[in-house]
C-alpha atoms as a PDB file:
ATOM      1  CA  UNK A   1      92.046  80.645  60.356  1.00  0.00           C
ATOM      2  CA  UNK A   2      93.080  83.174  63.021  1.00  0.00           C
ATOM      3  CA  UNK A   3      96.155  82.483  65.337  1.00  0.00           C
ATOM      4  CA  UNK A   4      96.822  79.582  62.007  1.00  0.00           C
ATOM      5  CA  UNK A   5     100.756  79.270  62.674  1.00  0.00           C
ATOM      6  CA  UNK A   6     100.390  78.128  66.459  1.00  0.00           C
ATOM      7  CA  UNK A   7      99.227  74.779  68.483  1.00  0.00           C
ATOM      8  CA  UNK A   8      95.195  74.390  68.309  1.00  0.00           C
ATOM      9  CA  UNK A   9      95.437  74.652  72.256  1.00  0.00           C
ATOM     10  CA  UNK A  10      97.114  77.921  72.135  1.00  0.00           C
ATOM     11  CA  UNK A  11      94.997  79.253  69.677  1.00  0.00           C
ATOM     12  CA  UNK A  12      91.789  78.290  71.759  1.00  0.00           C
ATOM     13  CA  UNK A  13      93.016  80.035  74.519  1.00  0.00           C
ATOM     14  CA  UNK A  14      94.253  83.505  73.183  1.00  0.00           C
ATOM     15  CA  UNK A  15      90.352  83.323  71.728  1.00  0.00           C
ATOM     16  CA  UNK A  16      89.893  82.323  75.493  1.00  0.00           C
ATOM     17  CA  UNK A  17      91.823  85.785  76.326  1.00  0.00           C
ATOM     18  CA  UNK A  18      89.562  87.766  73.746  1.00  0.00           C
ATOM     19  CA  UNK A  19      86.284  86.525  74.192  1.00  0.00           C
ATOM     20  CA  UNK A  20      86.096  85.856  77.553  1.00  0.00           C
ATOM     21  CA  UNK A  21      88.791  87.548  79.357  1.00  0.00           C
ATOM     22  CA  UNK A  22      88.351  90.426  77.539  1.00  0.00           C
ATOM     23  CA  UNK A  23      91.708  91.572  77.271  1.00  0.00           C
ATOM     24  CA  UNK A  24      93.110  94.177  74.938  1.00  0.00           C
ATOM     25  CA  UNK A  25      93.992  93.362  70.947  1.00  0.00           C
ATOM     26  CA  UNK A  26      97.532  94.633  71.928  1.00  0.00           C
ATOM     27  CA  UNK A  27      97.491  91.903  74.817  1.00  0.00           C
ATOM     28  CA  UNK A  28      96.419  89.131  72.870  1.00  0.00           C
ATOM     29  CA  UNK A  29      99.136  89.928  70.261  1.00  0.00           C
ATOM     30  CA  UNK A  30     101.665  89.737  72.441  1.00  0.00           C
ATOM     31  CA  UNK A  31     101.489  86.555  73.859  1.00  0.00           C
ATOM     32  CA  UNK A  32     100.498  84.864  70.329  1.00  0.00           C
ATOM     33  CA  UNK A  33     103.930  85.868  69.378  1.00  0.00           C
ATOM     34  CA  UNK A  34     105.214  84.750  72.806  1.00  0.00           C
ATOM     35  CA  UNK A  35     103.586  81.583  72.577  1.00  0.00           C
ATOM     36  CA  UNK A  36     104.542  80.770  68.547  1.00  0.00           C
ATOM     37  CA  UNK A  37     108.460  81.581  69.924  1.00  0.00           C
ATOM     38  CA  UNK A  38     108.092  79.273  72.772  1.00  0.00           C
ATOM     39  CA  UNK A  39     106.440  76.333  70.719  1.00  0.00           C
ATOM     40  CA  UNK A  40     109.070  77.181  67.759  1.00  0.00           C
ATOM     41  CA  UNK A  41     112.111  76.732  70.139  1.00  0.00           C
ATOM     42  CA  UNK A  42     109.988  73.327  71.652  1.00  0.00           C
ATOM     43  CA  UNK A  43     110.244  72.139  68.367  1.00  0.00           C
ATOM     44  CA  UNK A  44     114.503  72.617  68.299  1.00  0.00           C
ATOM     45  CA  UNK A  45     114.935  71.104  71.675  1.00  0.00           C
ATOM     46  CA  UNK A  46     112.807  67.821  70.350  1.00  0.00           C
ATOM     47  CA  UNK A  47     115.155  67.926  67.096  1.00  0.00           C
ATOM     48  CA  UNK A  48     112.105  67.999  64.891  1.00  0.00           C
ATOM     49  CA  UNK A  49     112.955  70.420  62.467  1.00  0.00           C
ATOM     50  CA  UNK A  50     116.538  70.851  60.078  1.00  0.00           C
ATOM     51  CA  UNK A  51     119.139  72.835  61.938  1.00  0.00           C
ATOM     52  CA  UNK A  52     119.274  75.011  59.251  1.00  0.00           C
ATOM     53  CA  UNK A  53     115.718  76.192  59.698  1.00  0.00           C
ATOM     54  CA  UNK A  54     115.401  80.079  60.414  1.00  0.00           C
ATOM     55  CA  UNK A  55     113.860  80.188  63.538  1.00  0.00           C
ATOM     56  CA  UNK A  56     111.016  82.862  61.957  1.00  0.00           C
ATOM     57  CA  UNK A  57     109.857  79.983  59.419  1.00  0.00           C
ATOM     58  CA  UNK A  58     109.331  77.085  62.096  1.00  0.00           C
ATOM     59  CA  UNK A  59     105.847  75.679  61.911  1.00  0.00           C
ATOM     60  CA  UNK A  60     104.487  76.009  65.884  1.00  0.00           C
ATOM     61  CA  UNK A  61     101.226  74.266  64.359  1.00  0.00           C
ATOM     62  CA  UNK A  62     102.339  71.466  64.166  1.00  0.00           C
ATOM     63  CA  UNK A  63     102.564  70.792  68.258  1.00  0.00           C
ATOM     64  CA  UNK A  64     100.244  68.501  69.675  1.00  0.00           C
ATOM     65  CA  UNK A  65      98.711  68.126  72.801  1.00  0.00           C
ATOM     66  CA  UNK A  66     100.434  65.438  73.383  1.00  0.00           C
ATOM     67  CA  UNK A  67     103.631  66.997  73.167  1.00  0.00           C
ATOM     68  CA  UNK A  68     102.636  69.622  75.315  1.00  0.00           C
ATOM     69  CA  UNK A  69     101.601  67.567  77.687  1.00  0.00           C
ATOM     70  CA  UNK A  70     105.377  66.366  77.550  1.00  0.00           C
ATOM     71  CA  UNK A  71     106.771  69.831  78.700  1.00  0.00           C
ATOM     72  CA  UNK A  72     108.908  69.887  81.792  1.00  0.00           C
ATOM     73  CA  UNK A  73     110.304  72.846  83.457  1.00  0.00           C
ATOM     74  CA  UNK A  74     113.822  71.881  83.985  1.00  0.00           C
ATOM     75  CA  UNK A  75     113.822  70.873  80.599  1.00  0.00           C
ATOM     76  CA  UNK A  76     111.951  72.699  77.811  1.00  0.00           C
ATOM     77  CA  UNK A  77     110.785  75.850  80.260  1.00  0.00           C
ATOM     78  CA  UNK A  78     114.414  76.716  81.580  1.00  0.00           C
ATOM     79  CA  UNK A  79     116.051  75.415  78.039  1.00  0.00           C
ATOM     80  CA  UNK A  80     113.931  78.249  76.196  1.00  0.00           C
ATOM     81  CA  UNK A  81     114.556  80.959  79.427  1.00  0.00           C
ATOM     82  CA  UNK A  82     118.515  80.538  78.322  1.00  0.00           C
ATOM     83  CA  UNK A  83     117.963  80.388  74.643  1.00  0.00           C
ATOM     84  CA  UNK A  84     116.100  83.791  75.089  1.00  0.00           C
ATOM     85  CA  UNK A  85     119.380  85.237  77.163  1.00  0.00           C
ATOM     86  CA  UNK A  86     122.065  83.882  74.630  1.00  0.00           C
ATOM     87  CA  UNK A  87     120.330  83.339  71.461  1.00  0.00           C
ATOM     88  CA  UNK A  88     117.692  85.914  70.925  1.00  0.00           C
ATOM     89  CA  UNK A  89     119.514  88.325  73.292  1.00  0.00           C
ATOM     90  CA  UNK A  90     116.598  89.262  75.450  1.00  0.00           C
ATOM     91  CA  UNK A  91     116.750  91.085  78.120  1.00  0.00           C
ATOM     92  CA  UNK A  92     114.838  90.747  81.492  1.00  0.00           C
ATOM     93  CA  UNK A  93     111.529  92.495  80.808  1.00  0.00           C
ATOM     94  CA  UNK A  94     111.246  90.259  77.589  1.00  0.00           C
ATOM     95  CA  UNK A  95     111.759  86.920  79.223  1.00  0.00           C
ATOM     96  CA  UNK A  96     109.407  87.995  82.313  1.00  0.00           C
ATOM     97  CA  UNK A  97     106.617  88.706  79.918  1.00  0.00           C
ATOM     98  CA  UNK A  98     107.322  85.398  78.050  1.00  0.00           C
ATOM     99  CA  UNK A  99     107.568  83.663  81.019  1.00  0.00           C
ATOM    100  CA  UNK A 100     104.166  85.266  81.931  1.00  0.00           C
ATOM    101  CA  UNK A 101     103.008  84.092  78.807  1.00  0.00           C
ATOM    102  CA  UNK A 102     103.652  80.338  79.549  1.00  0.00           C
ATOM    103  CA  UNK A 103     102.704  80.502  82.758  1.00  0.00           C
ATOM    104  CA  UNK A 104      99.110  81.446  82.179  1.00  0.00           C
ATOM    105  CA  UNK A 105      99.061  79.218  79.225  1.00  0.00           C
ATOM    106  CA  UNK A 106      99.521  76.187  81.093  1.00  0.00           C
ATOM    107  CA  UNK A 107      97.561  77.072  84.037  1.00  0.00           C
ATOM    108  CA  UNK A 108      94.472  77.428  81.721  1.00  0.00           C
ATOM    109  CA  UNK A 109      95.271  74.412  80.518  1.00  0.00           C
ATOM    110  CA  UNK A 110      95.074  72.870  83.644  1.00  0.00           C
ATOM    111  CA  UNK A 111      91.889  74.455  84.576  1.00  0.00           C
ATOM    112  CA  UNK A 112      90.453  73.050  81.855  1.00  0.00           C
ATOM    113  CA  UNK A 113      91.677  69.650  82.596  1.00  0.00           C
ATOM    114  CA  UNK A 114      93.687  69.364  79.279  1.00  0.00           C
ATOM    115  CA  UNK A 115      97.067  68.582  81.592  1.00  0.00           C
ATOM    116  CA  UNK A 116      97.298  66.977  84.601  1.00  0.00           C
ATOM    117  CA  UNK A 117     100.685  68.651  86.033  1.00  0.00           C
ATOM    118  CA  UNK A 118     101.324  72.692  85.638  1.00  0.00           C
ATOM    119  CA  UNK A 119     105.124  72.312  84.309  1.00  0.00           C
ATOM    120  CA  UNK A 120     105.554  76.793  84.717  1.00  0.00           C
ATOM    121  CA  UNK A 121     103.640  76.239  88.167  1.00  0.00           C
ATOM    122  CA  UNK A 122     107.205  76.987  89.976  1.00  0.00           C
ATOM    123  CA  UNK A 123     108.684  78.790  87.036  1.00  0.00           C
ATOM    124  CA  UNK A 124     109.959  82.548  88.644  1.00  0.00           C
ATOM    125  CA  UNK A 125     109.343  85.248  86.393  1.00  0.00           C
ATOM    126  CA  UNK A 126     112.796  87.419  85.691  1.00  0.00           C
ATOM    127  CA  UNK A 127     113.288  90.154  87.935  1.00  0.00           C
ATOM    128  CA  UNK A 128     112.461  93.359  85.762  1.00  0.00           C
ATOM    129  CA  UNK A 129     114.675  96.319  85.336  1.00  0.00           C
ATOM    130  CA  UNK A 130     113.228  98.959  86.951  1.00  0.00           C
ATOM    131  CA  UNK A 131     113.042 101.939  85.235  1.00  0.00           C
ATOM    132  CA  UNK A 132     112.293 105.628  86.101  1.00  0.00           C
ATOM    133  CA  UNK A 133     108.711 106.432  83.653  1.00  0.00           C
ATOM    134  CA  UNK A 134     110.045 108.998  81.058  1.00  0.00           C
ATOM    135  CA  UNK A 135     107.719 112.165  81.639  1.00  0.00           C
ATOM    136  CA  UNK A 136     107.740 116.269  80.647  1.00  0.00           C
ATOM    137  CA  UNK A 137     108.645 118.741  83.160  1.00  0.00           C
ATOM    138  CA  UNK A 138     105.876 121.246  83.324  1.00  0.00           C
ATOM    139  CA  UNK A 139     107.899 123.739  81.694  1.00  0.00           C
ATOM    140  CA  UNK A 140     108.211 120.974  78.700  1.00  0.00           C
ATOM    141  CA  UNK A 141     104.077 120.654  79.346  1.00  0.00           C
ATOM    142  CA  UNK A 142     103.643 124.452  78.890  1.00  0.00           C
ATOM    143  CA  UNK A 143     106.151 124.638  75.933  1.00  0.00           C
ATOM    144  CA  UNK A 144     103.638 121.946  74.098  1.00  0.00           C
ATOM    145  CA  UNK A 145     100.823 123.523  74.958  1.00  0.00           C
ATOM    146  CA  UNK A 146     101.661 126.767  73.787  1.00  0.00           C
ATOM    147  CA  UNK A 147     102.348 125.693  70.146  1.00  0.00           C
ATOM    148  CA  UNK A 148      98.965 123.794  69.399  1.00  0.00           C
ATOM    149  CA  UNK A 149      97.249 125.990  66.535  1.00  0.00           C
ATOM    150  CA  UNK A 150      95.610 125.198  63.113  1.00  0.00           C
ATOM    151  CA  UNK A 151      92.447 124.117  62.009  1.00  0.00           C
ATOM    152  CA  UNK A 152      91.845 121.260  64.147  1.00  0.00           C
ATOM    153  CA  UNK A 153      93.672 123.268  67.352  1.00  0.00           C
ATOM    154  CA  UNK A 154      90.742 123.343  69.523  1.00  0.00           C
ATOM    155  CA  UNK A 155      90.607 118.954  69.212  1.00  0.00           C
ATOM    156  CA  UNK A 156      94.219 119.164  69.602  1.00  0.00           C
ATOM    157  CA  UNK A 157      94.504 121.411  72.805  1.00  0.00           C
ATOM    158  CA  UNK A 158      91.726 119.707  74.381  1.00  0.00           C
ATOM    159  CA  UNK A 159      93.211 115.852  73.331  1.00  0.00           C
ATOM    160  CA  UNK A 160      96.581 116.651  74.874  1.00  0.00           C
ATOM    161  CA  UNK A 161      95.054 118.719  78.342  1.00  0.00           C
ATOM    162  CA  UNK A 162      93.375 115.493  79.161  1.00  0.00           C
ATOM    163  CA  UNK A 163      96.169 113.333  78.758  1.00  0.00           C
ATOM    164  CA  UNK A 164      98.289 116.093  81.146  1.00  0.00           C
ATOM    165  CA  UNK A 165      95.531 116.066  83.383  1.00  0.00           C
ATOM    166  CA  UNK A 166      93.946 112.984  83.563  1.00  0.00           C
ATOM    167  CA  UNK A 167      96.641 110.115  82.754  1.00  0.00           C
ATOM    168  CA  UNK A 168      94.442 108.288  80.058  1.00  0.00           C
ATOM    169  CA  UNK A 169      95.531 105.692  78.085  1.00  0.00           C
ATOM    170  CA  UNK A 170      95.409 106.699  74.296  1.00  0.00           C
ATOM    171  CA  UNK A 171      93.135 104.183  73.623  1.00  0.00           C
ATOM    172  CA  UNK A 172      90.686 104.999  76.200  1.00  0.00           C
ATOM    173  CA  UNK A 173      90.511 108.794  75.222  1.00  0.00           C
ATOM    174  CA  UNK A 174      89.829 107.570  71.338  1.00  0.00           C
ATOM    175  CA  UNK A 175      86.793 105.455  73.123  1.00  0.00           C
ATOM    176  CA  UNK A 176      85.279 108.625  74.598  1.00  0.00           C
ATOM    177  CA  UNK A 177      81.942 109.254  73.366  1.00  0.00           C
ATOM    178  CA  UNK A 178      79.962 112.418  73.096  1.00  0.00           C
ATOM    179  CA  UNK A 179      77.542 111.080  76.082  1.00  0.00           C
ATOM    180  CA  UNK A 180      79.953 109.613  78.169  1.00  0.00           C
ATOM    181  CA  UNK A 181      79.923 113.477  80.192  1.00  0.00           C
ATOM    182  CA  UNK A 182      78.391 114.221  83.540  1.00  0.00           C
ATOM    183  CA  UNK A 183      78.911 117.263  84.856  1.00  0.00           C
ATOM    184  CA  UNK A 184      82.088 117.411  85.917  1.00  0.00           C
ATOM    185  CA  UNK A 185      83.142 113.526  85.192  1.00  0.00           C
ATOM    186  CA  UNK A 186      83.806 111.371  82.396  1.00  0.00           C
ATOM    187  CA  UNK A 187      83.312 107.613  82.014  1.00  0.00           C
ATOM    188  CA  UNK A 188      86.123 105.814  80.495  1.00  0.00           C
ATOM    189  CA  UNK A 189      86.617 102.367  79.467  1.00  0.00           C
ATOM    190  CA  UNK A 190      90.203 100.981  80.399  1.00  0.00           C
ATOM    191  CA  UNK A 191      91.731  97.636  80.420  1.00  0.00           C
ATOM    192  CA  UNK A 192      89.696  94.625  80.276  1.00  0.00           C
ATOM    193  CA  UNK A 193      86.562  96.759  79.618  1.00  0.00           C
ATOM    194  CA  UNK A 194      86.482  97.965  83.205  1.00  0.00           C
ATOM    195  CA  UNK A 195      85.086 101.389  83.418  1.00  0.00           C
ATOM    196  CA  UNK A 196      85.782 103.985  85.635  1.00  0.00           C
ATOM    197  CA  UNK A 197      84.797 107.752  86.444  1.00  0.00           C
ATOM    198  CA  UNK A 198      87.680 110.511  85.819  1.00  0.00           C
ATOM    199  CA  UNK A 199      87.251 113.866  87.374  1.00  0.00           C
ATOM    200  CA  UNK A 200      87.947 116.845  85.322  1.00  0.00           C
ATOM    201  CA  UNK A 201      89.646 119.932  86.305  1.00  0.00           C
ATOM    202  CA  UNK A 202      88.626 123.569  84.609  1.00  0.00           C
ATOM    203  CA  UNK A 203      91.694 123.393  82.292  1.00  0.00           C
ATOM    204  CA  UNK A 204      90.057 120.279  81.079  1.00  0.00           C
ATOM    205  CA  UNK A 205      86.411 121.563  81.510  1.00  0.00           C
ATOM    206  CA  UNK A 206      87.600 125.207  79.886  1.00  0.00           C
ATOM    207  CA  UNK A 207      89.263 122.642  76.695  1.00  0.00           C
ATOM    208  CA  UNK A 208      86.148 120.209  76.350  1.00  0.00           C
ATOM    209  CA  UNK A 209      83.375 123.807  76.046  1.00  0.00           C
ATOM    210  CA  UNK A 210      85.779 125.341  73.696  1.00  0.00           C
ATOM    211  CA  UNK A 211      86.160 121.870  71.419  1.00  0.00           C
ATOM    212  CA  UNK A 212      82.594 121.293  71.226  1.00  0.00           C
ATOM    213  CA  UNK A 213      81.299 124.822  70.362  1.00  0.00           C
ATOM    214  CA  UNK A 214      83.561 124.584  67.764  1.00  0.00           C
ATOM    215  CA  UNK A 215      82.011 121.140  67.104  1.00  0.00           C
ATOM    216  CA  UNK A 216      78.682 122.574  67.337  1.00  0.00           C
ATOM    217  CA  UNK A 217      79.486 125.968  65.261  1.00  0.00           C
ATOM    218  CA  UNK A 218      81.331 124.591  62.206  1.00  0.00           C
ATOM    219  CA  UNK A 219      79.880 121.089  61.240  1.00  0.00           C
ATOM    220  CA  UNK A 220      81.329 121.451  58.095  1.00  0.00           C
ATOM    221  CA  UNK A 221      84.828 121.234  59.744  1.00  0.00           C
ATOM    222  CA  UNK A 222      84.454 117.912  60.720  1.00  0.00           C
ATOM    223  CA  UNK A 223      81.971 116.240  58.413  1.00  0.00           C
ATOM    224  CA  UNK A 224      80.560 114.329  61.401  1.00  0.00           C
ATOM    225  CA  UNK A 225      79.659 110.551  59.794  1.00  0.00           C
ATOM    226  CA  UNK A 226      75.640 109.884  60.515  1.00  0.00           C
ATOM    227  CA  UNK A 227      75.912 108.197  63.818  1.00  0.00           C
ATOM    228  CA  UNK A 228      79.167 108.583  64.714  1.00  0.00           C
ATOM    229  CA  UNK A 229      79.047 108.749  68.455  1.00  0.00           C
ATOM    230  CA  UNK A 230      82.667 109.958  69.416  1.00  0.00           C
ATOM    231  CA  UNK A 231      83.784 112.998  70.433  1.00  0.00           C
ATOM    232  CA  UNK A 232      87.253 113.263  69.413  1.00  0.00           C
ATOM    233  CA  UNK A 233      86.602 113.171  65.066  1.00  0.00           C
ATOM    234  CA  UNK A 234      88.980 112.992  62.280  1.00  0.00           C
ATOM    235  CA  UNK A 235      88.839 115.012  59.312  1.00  0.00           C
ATOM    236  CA  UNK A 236      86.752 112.421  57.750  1.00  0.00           C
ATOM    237  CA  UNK A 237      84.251 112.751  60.321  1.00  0.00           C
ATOM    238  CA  UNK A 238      84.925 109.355  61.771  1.00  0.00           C
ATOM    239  CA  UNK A 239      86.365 108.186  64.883  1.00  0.00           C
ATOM    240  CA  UNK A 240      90.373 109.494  65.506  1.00  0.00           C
ATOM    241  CA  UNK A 241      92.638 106.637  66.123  1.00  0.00           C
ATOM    242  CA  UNK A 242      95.304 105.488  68.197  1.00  0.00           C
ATOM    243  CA  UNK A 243      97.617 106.121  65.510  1.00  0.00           C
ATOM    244  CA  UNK A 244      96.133 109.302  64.368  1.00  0.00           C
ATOM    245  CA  UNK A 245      96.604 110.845  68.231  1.00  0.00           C
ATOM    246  CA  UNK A 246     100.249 109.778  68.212  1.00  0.00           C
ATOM    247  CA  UNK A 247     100.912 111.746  64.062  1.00  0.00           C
ATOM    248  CA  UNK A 248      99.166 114.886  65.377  1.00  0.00           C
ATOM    249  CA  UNK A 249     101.260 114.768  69.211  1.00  0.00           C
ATOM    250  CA  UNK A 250     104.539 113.818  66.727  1.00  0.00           C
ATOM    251  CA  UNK A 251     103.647 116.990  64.856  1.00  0.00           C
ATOM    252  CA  UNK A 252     103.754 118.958  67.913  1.00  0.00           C
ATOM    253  CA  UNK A 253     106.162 117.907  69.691  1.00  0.00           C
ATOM    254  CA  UNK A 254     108.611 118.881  66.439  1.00  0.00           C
ATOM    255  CA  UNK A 255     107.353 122.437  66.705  1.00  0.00           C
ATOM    256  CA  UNK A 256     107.708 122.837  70.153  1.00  0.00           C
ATOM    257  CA  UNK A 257     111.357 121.203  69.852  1.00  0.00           C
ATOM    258  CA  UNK A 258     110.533 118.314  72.043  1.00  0.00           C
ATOM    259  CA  UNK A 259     111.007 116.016  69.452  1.00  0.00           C
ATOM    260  CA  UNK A 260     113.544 113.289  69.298  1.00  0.00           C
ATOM    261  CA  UNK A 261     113.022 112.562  73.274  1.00  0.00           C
ATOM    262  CA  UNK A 262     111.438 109.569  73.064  1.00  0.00           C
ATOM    263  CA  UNK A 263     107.868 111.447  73.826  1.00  0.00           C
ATOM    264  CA  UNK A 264     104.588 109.760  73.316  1.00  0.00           C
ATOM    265  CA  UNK A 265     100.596 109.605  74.011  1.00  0.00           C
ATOM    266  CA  UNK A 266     101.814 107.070  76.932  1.00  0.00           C
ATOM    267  CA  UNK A 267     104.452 109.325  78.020  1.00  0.00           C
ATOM    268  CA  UNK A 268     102.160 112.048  78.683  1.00  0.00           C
ATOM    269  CA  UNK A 269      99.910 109.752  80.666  1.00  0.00           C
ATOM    270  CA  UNK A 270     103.584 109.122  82.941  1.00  0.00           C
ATOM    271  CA  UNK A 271     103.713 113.140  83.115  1.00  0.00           C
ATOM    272  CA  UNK A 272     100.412 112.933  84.743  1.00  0.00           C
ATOM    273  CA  UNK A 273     101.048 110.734  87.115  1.00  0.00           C
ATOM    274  CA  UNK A 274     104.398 111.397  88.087  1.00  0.00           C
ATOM    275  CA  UNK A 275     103.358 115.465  88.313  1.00  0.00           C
ATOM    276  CA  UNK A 276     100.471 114.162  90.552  1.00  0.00           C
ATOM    277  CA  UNK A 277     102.528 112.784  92.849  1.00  0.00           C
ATOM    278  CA  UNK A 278     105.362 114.913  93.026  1.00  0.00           C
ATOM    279  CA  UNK A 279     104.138 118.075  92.042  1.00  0.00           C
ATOM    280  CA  UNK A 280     100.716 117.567  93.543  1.00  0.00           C
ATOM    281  CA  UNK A 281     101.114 115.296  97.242  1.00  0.00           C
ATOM    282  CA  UNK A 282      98.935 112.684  95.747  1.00  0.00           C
ATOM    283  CA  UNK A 283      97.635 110.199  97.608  1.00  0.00           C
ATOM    284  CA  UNK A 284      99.424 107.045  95.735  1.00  0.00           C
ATOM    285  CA  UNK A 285      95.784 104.587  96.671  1.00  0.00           C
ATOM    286  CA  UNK A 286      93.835 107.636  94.715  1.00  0.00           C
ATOM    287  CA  UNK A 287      96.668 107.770  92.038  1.00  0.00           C
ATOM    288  CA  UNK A 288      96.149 104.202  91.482  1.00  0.00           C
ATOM    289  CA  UNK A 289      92.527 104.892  91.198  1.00  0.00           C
ATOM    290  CA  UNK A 290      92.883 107.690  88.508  1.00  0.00           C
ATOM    291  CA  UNK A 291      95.022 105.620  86.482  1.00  0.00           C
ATOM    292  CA  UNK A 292      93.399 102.462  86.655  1.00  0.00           C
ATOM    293  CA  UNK A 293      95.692  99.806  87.933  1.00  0.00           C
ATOM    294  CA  UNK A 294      94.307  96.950  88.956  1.00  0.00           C
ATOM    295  CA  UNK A 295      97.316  96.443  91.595  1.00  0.00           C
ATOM    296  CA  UNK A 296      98.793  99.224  93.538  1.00  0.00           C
ATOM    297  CA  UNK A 297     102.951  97.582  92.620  1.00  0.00           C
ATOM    298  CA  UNK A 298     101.670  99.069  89.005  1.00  0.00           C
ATOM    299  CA  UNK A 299     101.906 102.631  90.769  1.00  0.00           C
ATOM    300  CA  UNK A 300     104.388 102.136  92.705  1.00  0.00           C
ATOM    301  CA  UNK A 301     106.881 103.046  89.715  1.00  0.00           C
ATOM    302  CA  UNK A 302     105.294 107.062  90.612  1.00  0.00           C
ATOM    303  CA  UNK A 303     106.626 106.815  93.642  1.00  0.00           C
ATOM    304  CA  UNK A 304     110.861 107.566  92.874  1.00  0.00           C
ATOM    305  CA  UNK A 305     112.013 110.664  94.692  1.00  0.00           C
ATOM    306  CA  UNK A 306     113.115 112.970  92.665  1.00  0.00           C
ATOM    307  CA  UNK A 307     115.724 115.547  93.413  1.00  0.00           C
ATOM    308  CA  UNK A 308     113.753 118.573  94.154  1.00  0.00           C
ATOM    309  CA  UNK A 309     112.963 116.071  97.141  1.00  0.00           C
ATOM    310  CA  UNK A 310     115.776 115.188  97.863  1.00  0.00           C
ATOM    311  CA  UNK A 311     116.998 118.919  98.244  1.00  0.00           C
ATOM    312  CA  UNK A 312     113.990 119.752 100.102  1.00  0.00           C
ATOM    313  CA  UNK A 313     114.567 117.069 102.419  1.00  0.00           C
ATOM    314  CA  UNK A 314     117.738 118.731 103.626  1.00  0.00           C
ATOM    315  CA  UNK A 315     116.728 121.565 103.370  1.00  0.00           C
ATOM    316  CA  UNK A 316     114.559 120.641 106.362  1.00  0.00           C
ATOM    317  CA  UNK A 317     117.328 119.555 108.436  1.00  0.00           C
ATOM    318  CA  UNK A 318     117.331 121.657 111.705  1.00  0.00           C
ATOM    319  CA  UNK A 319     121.174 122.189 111.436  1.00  0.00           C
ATOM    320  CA  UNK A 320     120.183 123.471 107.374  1.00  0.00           C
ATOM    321  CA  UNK A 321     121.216 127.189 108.219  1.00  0.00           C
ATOM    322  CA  UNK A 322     123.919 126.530 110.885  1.00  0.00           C
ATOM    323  CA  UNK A 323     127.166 128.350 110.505  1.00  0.00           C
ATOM    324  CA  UNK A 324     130.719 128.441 111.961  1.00  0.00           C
ATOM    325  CA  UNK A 325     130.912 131.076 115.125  1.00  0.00           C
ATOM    326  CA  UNK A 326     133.621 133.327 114.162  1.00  0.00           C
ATOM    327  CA  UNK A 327     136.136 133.023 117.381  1.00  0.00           C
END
């Protein structure tokens, strides 16, 4: 049975989450673990398991509805807020997106008249650390660039222009199918199945002709399976994966010395954005657009001055150039 080691309500709704919601694999995954902590740490509060148990080998399972229907928020909510600060040593982002977790747990709940009272109604998620997105310089961008070679070089080049151009999400450039062009857009499918249309640049239109006459010229290259609709293959002829983006980008980034820096597919998306904005005076409403947040606070993080801003600002200053009159 999927989603076996948690509460039957929990597991109907993270099928709730896939199935109807449509959100990601990656999504639903986190807050089954979320969930399976929060029910595991119910069951400690309640003193209905040994003290001895290892937290990891509590059975959430066995929670009723009943029980749940016993949760309070100055009790088990906050209780399991403070265990996560000085027992599991989590730091603010983790407890917000736990506390996100219960939240919409109980709301569906609620909605579907399983509870009467929302106990995480009031419950204030954690403020987050905020965090500057890690990102190449375009020197680092160039330096990257410039080492991409080898049989499958022409994929390569093309997978990582996109990403420095276009701020996909790794898993929506591995979803990109051969028909998904027109002209001089491409239709992507992001979060929650929501598609959008991406503009492409030349650098990306130059990378895209180049990959697919080498596509078209040497079939035996990539053993295309019989219909296999993607563009970007593997050498098996299938469809690359997530994982198989971020070996070949690790395999670069150690021969252009970049390794080590914390670099990954996602990262380059940040470099996107963060060059678009800074480097390029984008509009932060059409950012938001390209990169397919659903709320604009999502781009915000883009929007950190940097210090080539801050120099120019001064620069600006109409006493900049003044100097002391020699008397």
């Amino acid at each position: 049975m999927k989603y076996a080691d948690v509460p039957a309500p929990v597991r109907e709704y993270l099928l709730y989450l896939e199935t109807v919601k449509g959100r990601s694999p990656k999504t639903v995954s986190e807050y089954h673990v979320d969930l399976r902590s929060f029910f595991r740490f119910y069951l400690i509060y309640e003193g209905l398991v040994p003290s001895d148990t290892p937290f990891s080998e509590i059975d959430a399972s066995v929670v009723t509805l009943d029980q749940i229907r016993s949760i309070t928020l100055k009790g088990h909510i906050y209780g399991y807020m403070k265990f996560l600060m000085d027992d599991r040593d989590n730091k603010s982002d983790a407890r917000a997106r736990k506390a996100s977790a219960l939240r919409g747990f109980f709301s569906y709940l609620k909605d579907e008249n399983m509870i009467t009272d929302n106990p995480a109604d009031k419950l204030s998620l954690p403020s987050r650390e905020k965090k500057l997105p890690k990102h190449l310089s375009v020197e680092q961008c160039r330096q990257l660039l410039s080492v991409i070679e080898g049989k499958f070089g022409l994929r390569d080049y093309c997978i990582i222009i996109l990403f420095l151009n276009c701020g996909m999400r790794v898993s929506e450039l591995v979803s990109i199918n051969q028909g998904d062009f027109r002209q001089k857009t491409v239709t992507i499918t992001g979060k929650g199945n929501k598609q959008r249309v991406v503009y492409l640049n030349s650098a990306c239109l130059d990378a895209l002709e180049a990959y697919q006459n080498d596509l078209s010229s040497d079939p035996e290259k990539y053993h295309r399976k019989p219909g296999e609709k993607a563009l970007f293959l593997n050498k098996n002829g299938g469809r690359i994966s997530t994982r198989g983006v971020e070996l070949m980008l690790e395999k670069y980034l150690k021969a252009s010395g970049l390794s080590g820096l914390g670099f990954s597919p996602h990262k380059l998306r940040h470099t996107a954005a963060t060059l678009l904005y800074q480097e390029g005076d984008v509009d932060i409403h059409i950012l938001q657009k390209l990169l397919g947040h659903e709320n604009l606070a999502t781009t915000e993080i883009y929007t950190h001055v940097s210090n080539k801003q801050v120099a120019g600002a001064v620069e600006k200053n109409p006493l900049a150039h003044e100097t002391m009159k020699k008397k």
